[in-house]
PDB file of N, CA and C in Angstrom:
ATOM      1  N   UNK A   1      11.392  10.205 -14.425  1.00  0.00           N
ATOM      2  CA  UNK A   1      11.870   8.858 -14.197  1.00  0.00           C
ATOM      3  C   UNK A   1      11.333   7.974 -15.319  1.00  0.00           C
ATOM      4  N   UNK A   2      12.208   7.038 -16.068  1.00  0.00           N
ATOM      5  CA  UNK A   2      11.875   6.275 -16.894  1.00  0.00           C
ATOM      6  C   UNK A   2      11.108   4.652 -16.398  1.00  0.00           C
ATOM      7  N   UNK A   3      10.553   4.139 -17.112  1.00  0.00           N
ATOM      8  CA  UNK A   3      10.160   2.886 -16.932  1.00  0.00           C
ATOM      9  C   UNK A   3      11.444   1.767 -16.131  1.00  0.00           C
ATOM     10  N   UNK A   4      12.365   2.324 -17.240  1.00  0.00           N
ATOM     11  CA  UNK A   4      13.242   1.079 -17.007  1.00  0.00           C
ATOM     12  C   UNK A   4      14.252   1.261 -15.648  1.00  0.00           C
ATOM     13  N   UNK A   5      13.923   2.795 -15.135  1.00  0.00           N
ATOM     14  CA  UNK A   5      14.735   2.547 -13.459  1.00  0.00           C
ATOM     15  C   UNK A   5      13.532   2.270 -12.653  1.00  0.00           C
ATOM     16  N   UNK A   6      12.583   2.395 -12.785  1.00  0.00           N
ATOM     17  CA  UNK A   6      11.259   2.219 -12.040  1.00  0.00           C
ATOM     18  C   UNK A   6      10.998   0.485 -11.838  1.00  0.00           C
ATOM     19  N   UNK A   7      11.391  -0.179 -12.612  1.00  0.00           N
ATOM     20  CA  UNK A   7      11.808  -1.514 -12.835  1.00  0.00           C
ATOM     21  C   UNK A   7      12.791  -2.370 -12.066  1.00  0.00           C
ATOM     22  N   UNK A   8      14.045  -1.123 -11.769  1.00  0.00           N
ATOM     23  CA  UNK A   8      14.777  -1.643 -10.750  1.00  0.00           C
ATOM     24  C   UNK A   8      14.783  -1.746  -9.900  1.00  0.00           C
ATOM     25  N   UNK A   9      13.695  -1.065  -9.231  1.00  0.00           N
ATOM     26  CA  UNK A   9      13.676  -0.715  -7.808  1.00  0.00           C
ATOM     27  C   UNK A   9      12.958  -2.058  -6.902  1.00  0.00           C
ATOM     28  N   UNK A  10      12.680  -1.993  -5.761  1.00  0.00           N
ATOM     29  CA  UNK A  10      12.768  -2.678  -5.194  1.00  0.00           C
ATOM     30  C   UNK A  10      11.328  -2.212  -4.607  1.00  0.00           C
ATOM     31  N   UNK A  11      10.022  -2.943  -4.113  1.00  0.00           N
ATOM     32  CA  UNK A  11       8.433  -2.995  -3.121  1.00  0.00           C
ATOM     33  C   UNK A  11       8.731  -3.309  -1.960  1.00  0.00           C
ATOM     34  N   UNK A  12       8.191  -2.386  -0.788  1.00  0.00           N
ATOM     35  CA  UNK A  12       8.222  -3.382   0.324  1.00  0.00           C
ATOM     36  C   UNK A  12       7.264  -2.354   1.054  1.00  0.00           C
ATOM     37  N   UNK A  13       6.902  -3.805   1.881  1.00  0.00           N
ATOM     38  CA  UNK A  13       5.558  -2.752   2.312  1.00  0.00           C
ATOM     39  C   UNK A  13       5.838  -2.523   3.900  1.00  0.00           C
ATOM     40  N   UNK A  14       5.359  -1.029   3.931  1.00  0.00           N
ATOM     41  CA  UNK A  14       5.821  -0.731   5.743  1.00  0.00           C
ATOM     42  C   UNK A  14       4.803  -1.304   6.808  1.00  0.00           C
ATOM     43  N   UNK A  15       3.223  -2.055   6.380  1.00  0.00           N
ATOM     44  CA  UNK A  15       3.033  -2.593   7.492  1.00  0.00           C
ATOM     45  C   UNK A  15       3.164  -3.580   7.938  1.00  0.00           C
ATOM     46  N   UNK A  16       4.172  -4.163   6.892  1.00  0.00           N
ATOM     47  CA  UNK A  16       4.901  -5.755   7.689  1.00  0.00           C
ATOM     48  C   UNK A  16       6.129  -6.023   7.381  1.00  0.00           C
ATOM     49  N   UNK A  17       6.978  -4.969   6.551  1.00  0.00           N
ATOM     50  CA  UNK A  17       8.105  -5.148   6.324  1.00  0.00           C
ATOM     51  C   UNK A  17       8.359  -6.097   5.497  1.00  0.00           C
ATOM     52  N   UNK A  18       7.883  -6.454   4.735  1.00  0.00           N
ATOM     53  CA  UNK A  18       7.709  -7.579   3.614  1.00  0.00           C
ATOM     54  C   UNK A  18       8.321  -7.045   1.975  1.00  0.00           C
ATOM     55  N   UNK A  19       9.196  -7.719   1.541  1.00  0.00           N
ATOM     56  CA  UNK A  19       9.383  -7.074   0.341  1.00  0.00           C
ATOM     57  C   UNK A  19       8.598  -8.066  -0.688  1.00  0.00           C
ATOM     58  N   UNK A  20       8.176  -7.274  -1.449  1.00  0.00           N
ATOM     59  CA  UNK A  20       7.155  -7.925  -2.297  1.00  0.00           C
ATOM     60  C   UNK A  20       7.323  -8.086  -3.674  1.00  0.00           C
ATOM     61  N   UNK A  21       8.654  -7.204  -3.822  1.00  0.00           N
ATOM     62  CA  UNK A  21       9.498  -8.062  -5.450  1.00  0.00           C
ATOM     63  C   UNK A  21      10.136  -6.633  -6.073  1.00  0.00           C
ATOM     64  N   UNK A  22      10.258  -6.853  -7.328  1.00  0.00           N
ATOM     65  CA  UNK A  22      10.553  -5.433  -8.114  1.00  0.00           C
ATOM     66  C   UNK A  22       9.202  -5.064  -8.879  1.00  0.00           C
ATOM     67  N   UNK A  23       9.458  -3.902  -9.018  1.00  0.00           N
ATOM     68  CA  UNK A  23       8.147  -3.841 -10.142  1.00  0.00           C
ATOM     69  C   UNK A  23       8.252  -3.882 -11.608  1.00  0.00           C
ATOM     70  N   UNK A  24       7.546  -4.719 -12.182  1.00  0.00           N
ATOM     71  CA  UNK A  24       6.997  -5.741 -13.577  1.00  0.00           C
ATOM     72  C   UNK A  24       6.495  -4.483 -14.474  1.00  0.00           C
ATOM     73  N   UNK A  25       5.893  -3.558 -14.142  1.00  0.00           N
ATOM     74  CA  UNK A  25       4.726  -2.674 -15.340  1.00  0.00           C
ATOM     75  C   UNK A  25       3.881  -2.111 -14.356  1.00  0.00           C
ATOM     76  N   UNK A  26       3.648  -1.023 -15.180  1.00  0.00           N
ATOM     77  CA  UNK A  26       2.788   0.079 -14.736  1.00  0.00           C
ATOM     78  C   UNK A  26       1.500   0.052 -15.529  1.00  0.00           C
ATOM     79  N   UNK A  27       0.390   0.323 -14.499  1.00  0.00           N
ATOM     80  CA  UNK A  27      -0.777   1.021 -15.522  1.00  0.00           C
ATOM     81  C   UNK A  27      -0.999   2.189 -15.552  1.00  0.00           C
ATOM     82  N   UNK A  28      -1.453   2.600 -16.460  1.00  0.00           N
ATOM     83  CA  UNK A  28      -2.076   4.368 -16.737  1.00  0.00           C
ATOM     84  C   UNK A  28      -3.150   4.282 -17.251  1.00  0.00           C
ATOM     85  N   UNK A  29      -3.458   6.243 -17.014  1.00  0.00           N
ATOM     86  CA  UNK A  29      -4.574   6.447 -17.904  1.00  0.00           C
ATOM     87  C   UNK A  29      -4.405   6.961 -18.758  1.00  0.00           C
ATOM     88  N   UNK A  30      -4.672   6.550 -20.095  1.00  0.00           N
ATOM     89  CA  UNK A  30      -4.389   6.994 -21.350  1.00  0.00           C
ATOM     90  C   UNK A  30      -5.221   8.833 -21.595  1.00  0.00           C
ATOM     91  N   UNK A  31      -5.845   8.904 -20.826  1.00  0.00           N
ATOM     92  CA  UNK A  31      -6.663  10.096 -21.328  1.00  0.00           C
ATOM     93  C   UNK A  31      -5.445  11.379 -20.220  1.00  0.00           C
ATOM     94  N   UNK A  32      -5.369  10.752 -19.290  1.00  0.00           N
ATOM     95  CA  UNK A  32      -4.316  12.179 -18.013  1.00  0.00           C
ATOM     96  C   UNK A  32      -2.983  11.749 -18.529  1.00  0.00           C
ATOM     97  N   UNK A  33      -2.830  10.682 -18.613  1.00  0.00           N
ATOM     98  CA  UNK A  33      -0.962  10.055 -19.020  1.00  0.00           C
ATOM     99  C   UNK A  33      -0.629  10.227 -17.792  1.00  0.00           C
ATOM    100  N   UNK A  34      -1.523   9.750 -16.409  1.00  0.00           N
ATOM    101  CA  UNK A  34      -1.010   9.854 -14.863  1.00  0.00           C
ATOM    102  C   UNK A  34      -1.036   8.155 -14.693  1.00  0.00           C
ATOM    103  N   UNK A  35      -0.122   7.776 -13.865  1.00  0.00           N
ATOM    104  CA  UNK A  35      -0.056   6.607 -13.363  1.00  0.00           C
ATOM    105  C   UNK A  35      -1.109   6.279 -12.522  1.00  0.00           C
ATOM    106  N   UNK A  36      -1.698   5.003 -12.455  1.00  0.00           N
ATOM    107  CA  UNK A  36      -2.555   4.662 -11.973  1.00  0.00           C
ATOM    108  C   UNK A  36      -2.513   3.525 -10.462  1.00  0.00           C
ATOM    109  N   UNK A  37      -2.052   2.492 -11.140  1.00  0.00           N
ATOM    110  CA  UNK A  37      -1.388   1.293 -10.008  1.00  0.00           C
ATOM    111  C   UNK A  37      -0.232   0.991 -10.773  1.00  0.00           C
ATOM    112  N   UNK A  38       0.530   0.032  -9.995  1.00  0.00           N
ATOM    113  CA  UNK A  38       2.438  -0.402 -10.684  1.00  0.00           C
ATOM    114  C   UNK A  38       1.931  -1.827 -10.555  1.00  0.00           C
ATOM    115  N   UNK A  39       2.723  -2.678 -10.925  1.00  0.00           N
ATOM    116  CA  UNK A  39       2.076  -4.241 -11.258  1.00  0.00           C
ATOM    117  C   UNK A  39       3.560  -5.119 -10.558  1.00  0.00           C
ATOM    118  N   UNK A  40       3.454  -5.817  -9.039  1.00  0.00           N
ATOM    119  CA  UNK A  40       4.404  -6.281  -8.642  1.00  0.00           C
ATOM    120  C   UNK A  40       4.846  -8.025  -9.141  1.00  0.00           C
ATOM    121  N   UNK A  41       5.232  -8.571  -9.760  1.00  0.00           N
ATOM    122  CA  UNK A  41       4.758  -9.872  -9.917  1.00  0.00           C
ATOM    123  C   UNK A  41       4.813 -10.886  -8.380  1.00  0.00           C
ATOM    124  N   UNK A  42       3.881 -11.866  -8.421  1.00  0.00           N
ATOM    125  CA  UNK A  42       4.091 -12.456  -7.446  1.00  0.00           C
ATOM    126  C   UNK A  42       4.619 -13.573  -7.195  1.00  0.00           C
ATOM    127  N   UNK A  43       4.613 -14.155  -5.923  1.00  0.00           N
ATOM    128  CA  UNK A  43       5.451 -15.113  -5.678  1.00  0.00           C
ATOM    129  C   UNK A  43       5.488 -16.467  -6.738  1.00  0.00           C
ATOM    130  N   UNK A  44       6.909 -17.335  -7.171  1.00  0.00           N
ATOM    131  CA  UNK A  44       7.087 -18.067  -7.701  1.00  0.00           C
ATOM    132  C   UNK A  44       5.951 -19.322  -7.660  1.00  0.00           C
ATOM    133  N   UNK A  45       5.716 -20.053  -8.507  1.00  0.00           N
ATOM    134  CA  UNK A  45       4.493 -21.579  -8.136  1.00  0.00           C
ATOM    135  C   UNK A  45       5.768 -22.816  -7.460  1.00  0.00           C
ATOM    136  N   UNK A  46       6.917 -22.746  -7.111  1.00  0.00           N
ATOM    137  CA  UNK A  46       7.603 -23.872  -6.713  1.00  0.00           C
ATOM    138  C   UNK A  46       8.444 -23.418  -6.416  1.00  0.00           C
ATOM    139  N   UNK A  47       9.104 -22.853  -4.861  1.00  0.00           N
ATOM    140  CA  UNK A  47      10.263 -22.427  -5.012  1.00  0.00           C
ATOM    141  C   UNK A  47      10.501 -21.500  -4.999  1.00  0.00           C
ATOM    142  N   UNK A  48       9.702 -20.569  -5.615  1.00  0.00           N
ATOM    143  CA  UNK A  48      10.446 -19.274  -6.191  1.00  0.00           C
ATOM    144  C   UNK A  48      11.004 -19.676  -8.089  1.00  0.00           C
ATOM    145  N   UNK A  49      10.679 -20.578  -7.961  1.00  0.00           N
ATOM    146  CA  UNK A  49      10.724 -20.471  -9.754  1.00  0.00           C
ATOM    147  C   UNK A  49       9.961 -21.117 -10.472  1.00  0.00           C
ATOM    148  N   UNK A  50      10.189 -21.331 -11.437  1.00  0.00           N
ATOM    149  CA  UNK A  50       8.905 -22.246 -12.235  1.00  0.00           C
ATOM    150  C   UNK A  50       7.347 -20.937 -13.158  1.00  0.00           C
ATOM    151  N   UNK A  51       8.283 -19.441 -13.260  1.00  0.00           N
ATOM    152  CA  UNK A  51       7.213 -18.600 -13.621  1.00  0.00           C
ATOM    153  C   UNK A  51       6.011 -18.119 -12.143  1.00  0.00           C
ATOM    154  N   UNK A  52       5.753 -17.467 -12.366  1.00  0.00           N
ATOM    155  CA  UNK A  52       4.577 -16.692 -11.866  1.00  0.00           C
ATOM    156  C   UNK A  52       3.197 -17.197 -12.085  1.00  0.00           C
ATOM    157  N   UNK A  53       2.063 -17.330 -11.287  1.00  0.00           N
ATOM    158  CA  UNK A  53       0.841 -16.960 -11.965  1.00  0.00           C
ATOM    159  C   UNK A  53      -0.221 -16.110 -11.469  1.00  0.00           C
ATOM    160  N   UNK A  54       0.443 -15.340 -10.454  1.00  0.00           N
ATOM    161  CA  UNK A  54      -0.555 -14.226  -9.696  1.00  0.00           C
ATOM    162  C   UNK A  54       0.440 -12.978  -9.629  1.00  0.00           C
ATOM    163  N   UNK A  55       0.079 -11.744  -8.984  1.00  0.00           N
ATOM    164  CA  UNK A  55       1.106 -10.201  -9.187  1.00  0.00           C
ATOM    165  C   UNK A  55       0.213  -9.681  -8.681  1.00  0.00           C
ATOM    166  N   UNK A  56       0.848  -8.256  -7.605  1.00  0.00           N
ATOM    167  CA  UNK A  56       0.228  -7.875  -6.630  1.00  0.00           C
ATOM    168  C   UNK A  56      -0.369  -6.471  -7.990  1.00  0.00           C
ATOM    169  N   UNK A  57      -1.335  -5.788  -7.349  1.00  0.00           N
ATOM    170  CA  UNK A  57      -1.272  -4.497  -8.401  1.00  0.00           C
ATOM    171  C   UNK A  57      -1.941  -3.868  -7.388  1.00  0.00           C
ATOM    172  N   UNK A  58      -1.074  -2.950  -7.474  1.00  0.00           N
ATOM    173  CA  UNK A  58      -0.564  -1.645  -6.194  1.00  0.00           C
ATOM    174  C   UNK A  58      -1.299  -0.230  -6.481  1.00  0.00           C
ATOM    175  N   UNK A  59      -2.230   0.333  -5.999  1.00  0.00           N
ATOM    176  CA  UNK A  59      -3.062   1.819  -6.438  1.00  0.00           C
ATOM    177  C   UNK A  59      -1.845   2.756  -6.152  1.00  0.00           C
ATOM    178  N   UNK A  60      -1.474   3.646  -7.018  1.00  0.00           N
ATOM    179  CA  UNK A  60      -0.586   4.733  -6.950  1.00  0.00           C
ATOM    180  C   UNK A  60      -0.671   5.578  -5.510  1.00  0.00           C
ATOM    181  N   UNK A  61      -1.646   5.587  -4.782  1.00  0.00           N
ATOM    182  CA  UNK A  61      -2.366   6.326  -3.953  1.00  0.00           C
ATOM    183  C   UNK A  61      -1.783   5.554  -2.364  1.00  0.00           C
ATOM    184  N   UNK A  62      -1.538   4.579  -2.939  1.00  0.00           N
ATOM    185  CA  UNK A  62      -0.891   3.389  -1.843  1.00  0.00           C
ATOM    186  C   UNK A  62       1.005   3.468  -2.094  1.00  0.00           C
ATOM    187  N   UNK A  63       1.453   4.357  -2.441  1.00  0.00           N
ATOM    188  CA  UNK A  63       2.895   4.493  -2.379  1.00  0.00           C
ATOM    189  C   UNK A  63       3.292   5.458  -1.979  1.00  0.00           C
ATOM    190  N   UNK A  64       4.095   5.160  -0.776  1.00  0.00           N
ATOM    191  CA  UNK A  64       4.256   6.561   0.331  1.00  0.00           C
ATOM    192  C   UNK A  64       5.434   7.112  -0.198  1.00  0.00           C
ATOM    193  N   UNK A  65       6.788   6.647  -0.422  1.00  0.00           N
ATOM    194  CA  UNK A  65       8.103   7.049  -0.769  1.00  0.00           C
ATOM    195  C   UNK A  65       8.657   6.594  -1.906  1.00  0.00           C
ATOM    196  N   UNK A  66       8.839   7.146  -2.854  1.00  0.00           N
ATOM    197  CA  UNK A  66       9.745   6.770  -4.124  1.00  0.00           C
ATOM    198  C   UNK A  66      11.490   7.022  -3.636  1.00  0.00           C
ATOM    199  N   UNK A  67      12.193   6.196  -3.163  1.00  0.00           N
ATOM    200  CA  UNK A  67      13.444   6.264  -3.029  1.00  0.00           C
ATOM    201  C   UNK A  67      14.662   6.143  -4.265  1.00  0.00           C
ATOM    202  N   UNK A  68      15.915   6.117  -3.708  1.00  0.00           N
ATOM    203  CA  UNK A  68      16.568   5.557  -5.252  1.00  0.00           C
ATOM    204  C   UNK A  68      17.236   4.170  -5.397  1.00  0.00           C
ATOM    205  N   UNK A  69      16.889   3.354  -4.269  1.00  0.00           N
ATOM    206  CA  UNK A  69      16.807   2.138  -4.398  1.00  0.00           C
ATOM    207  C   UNK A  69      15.399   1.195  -4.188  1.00  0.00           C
ATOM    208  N   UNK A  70      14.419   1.567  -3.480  1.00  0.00           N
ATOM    209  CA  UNK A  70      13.542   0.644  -3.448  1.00  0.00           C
ATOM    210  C   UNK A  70      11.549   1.896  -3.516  1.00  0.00           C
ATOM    211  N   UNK A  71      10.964   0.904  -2.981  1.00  0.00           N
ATOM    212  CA  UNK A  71       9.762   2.018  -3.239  1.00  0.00           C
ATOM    213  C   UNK A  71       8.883   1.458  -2.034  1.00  0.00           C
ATOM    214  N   UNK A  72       7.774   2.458  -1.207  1.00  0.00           N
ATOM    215  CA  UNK A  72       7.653   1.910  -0.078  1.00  0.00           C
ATOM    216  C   UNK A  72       6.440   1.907  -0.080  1.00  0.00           C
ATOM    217  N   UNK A  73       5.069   1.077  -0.176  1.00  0.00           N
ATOM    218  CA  UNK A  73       3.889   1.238   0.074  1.00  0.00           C
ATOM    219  C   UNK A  73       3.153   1.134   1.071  1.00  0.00           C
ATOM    220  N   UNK A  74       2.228   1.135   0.908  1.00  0.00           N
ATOM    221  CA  UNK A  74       1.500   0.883   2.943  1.00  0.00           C
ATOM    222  C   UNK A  74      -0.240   0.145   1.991  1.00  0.00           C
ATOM    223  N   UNK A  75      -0.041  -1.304   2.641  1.00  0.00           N
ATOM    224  CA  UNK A  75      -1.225  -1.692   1.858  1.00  0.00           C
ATOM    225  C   UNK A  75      -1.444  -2.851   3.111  1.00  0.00           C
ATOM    226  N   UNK A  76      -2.585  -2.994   3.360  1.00  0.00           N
ATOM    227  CA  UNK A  76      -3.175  -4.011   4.438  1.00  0.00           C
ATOM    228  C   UNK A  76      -2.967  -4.896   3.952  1.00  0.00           C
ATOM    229  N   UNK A  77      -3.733  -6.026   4.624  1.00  0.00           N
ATOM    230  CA  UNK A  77      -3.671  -7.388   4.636  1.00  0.00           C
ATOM    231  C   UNK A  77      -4.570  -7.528   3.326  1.00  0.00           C
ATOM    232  N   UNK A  78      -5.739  -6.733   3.285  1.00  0.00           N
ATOM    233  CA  UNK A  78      -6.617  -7.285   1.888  1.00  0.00           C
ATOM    234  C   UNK A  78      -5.868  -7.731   0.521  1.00  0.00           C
ATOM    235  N   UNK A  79      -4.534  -6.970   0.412  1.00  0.00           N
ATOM    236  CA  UNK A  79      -4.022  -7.017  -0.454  1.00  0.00           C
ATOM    237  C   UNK A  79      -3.105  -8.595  -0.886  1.00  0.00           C
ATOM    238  N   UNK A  80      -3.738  -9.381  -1.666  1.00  0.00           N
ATOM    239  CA  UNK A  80      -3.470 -10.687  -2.076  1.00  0.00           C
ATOM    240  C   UNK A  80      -2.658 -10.536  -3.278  1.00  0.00           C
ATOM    241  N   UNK A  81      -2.151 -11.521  -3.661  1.00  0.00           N
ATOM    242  CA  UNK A  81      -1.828 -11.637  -5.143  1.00  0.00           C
ATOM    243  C   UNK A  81      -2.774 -11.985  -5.806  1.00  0.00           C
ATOM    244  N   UNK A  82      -3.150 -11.560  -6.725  1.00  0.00           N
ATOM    245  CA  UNK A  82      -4.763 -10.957  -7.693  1.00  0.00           C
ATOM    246  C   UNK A  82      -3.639 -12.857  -9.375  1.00  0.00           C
ATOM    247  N   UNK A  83      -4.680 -13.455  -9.236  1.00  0.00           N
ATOM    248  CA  UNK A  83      -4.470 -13.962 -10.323  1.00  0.00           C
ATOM    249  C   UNK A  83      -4.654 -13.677 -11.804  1.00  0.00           C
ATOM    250  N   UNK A  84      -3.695 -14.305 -12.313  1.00  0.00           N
ATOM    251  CA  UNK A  84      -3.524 -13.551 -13.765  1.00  0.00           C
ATOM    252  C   UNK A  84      -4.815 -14.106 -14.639  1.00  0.00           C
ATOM    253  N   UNK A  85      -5.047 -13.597 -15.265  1.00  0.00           N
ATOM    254  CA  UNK A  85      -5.985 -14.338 -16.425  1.00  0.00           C
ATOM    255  C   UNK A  85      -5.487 -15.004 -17.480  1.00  0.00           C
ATOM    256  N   UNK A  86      -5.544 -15.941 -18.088  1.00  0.00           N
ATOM    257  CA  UNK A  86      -4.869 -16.564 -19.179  1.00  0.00           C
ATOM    258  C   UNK A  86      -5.818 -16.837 -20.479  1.00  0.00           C
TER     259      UNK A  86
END
């Protein structure tokens, strides 16, 4: 699977049924070339638009189903939108 269908797909998480966006970028490890966490961006600052300034980032280990439309994780409540650094 390439980056750019991995991109299309669609987050949602099964313990609240929440969709949580498409996914933005992946991290890896440069030394295995194994995926590490996927990088969801998060919710809009106004609206839903106006740019981003936080994105969820998802441990690989936390994604139960790769489908061919969306992708399904299972992540508690701890899981916030992590702010970006600028």
């Amino acid at each position: 699977m390439r980056l750019c269908e991995f991109k299309d797909k669609q987050v949602i998480n099964l313990c609240d049924c929440r969709v949580l966006g498409c996914v933005g970028d992946i991290i890896f490890n440069e030394c295995t070339g194994k995926i590490t966490d996927i990088i969801v961006p998060g919710p809009g600052r106004v609206c839903g638009i106006f740019g981003r300034d936080s994105e969820y980032i998802i441990p690989w280990n936390h994604i139960c189903k790769i489908g061919p439309d969306i992708i399904l994780v299972e992540i508690k409540d701890d899981c916030k939108p992590q702010r970006i650094p600028i």
